[in-house]
C-alpha atoms as a PDB file:
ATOM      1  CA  UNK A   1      75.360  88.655  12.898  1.00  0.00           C
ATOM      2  CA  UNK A   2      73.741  91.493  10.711  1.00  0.00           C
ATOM      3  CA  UNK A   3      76.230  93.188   8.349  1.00  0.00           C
ATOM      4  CA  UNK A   4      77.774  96.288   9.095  1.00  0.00           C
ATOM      5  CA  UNK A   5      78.204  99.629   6.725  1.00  0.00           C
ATOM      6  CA  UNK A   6      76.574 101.473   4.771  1.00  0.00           C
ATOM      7  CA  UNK A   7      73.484  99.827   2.492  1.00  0.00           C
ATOM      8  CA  UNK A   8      73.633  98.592  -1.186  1.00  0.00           C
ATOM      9  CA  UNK A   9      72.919 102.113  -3.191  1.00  0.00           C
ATOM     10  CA  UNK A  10      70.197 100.877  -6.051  1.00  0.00           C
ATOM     11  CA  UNK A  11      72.262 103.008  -8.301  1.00  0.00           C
ATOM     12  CA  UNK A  12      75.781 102.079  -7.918  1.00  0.00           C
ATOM     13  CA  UNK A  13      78.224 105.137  -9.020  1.00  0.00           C
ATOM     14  CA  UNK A  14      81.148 102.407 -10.991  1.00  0.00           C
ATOM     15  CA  UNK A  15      82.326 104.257 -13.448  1.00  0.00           C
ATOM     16  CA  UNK A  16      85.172 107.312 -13.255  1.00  0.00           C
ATOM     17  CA  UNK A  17      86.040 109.730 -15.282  1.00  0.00           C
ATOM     18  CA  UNK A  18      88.654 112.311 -15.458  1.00  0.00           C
ATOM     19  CA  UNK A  19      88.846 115.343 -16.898  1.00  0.00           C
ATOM     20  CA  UNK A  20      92.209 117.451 -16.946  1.00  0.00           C
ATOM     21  CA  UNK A  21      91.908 120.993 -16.308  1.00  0.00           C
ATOM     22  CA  UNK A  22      94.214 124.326 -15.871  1.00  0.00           C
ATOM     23  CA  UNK A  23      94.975 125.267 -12.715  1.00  0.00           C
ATOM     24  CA  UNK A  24      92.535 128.394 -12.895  1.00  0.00           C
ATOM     25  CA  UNK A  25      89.950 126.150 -13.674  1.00  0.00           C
ATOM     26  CA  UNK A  26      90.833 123.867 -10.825  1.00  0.00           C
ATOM     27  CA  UNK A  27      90.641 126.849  -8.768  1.00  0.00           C
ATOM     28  CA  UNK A  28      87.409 128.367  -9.438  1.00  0.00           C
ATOM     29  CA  UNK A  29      85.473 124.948  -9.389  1.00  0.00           C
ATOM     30  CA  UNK A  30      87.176 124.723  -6.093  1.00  0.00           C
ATOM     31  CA  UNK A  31      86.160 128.152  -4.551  1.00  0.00           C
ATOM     32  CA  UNK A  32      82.775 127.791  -6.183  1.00  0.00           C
ATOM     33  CA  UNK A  33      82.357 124.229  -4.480  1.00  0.00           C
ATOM     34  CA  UNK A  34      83.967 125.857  -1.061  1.00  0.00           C
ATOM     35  CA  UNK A  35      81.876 128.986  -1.155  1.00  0.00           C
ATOM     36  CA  UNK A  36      78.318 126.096  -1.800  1.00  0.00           C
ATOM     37  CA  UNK A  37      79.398 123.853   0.447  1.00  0.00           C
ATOM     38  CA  UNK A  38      79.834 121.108  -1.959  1.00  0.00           C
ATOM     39  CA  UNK A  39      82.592 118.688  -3.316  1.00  0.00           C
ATOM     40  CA  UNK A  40      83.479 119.181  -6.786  1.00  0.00           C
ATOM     41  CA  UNK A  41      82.402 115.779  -7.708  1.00  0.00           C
ATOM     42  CA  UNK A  42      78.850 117.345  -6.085  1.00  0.00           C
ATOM     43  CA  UNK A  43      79.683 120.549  -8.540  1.00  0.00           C
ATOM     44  CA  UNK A  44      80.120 118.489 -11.649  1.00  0.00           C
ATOM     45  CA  UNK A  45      77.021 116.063 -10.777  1.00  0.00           C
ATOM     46  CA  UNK A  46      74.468 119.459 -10.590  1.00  0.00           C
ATOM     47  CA  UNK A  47      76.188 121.011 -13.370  1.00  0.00           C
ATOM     48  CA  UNK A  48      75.257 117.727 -15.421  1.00  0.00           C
ATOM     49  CA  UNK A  49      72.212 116.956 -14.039  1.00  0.00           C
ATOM     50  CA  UNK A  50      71.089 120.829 -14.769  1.00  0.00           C
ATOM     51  CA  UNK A  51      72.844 120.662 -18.559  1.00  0.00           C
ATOM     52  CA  UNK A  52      70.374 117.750 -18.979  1.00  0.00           C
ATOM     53  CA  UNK A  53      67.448 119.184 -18.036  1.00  0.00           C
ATOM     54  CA  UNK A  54      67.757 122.443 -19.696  1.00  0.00           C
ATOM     55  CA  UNK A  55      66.692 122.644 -23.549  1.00  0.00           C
ATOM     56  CA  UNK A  56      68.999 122.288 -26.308  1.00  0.00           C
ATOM     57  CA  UNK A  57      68.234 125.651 -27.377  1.00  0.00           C
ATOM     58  CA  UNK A  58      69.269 127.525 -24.351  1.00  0.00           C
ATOM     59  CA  UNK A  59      72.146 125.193 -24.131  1.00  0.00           C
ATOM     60  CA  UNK A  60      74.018 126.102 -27.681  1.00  0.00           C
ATOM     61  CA  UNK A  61      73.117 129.614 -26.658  1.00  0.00           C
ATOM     62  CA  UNK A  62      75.845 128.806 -23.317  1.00  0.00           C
ATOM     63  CA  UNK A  63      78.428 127.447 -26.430  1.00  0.00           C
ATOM     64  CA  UNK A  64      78.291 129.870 -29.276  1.00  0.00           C
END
């Protein structure tokens, strides 16, 4: 019998990490997820992957 579920991701997702925030930062990554239809993990993932691709110039101009 063939197994059932969803198929082996080549890129397995096994490590967590947490990050404590205010609640007014909880909120607005909330409404900003809500209002892109996203999850916040979905938030955090872009935000990363976009932090990565951007040069390190314009990025310490976002932290002065």
């Amino acid at each position: 019998m063939a197994k059932m579920g969803r198929p082996k991701s080549d890129a397995p997702k096994l490590n967590t990490l947490s990050v404590r925030v205010t609640d007014s930062e909880l909120q607005k990554l909330k409404e900003y997820a809500d209002s892109h239809g996203m999850t916040i993990t979905q938030l955090l993932h872009t935000g990363v992957d976009l932090l990565l691709r951007t040069p390190d110039a314009e990025v310490q101009n976002l932290f002065p």
